[in-house]
Protein backbone atom coordinates (compact mmCIF):
# COMPACT_ATOMS: atom_id res chain seq x y z
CA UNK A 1 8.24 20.05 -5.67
CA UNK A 2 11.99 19.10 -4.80
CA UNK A 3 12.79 15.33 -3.79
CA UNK A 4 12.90 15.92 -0.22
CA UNK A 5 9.29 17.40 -0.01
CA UNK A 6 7.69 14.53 -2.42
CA UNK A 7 9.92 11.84 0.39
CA UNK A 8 8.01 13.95 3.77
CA UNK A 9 4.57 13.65 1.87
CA UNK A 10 4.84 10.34 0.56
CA UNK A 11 5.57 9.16 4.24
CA UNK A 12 2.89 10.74 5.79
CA UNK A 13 0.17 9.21 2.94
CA UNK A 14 2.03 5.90 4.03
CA UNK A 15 1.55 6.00 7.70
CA UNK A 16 -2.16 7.33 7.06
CA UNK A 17 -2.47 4.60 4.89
CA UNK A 18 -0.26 1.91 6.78
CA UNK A 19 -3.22 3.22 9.82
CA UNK A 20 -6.21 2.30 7.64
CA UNK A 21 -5.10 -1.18 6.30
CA UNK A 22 -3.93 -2.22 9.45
CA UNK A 23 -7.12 -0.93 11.22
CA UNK A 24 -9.03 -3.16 8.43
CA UNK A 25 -6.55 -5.83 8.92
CA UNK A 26 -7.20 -5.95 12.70
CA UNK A 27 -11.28 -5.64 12.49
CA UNK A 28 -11.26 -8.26 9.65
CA UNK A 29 -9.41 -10.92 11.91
CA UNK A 30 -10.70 -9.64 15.55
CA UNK A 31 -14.10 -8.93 14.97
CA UNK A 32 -15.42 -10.37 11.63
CA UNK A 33 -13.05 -13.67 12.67
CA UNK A 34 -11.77 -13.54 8.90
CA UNK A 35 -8.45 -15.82 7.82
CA UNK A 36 -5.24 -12.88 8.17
CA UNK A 37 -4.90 -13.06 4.42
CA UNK A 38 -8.03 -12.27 3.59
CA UNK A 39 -8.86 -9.26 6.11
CA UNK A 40 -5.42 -8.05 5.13
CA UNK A 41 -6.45 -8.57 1.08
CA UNK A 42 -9.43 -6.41 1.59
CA UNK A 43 -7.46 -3.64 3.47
CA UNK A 44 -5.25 -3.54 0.63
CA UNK A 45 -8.02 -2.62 -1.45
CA UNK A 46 -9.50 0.01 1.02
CA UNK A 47 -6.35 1.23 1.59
CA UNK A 48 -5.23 1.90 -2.09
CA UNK A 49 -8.43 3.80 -2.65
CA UNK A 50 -7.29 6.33 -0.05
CA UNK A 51 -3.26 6.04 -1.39
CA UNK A 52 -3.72 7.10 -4.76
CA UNK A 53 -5.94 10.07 -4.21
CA UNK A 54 -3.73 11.62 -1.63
CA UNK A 55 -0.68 11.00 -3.60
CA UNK A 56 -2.61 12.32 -6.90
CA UNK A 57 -3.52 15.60 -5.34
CA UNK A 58 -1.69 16.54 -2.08
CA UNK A 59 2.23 14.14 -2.86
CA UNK A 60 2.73 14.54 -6.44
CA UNK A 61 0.87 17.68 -7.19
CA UNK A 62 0.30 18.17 -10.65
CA UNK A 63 1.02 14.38 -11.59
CA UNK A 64 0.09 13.69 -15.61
CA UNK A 65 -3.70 13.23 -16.42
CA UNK A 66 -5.63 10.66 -14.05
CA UNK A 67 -6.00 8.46 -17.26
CA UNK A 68 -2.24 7.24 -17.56
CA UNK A 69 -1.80 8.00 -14.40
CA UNK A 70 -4.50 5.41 -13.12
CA UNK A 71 -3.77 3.13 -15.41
CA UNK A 72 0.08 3.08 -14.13
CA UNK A 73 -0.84 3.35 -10.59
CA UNK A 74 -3.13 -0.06 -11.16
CA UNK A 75 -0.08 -1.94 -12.55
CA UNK A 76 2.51 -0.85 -9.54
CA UNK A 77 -0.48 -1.87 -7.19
CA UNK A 78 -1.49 -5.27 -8.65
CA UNK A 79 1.99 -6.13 -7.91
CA UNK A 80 2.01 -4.82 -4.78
CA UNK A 81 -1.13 -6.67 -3.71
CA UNK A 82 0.69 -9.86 -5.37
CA UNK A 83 3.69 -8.66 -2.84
CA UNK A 84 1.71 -8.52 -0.04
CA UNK A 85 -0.37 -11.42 -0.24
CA UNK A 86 2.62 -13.23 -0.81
CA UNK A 87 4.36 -11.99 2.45
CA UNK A 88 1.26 -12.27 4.34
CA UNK A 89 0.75 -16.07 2.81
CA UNK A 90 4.31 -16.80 3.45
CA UNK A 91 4.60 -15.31 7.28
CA UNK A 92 1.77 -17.28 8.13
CA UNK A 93 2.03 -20.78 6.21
CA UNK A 94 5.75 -21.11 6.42
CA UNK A 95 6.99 -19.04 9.06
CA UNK A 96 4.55 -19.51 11.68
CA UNK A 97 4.57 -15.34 12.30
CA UNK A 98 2.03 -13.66 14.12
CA UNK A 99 -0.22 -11.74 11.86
CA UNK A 100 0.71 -8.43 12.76
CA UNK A 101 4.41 -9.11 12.07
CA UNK A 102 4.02 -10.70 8.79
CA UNK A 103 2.05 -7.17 7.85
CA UNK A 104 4.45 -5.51 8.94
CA UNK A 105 7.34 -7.23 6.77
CA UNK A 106 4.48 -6.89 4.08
CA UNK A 107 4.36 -3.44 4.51
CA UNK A 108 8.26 -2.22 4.10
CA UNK A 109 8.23 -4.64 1.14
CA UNK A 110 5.48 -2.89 -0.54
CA UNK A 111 6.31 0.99 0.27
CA UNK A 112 9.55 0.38 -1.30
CA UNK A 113 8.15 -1.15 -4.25
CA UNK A 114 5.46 1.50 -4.34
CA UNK A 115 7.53 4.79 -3.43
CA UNK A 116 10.39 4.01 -6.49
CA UNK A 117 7.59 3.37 -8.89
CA UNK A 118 5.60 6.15 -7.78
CA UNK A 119 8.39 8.53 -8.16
CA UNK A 120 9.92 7.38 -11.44
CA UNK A 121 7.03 5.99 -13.30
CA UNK A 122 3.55 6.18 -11.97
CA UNK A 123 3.65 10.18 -11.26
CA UNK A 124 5.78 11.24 -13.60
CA UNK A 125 4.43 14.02 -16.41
């Protein structure tokens, strides 16, 4: 699959997923009354579930064998979690930003991090 193609699917698994982890993010804080960081720690998780599979079989088609592949996705997500924590810590503690917004800062941070490993590691036969 060209560039442009693997770019169009990889943002539509990101706004699915960006949907799901914010949809945890919101229940977690809303309705469970769990601290932002945490709710948004556990959507993460949910959320990466759902990433890789979609971006194993439907983005990258054809990606190496889910062995090295797994183990490479797990690596560019640790540090994304670290990335988003981070961000979400940071937003809240020091910048005094609503939830939401320091998600969404989270969020760009992380698909960029996530799209050029993806694409040039992670992926990659």
């Amino acid at each position: 699959m060209n560039f442009l193609g693997k770019l169009i699917r990889f943002g539509i698994v990101g706004v699915l997923t960006a949907v799901l982890h914010y949809g945890v993010l919101y229940i977690g804080v809303e309705l469970v009354n769990a601290h932002a960081t945490l709710a948004s720690s556990v959507g993460f998780v949910v959320a990466v579930i759902f990433n890789y599979f979609m971006h194993y079989n439907w983005t990258f088609g054809e990606p190496a064998p889910h062995g090295r592949t797994l183990g490479r996705y797990l690596v560019m997500i640790s540090c994304g979690f670290l990335i988003n924590g981070g961000l979400m810590y940071a937003g809240e503690q020091w910048w005094s930003v609503h939830y939401l917004l320091a998600q969404a800062l989270a969020l760009v941070a992380v698909v960029l991090w996530n799209f050029v490993l993806s694409n040039t590691w992670v992926f990659r036969r």
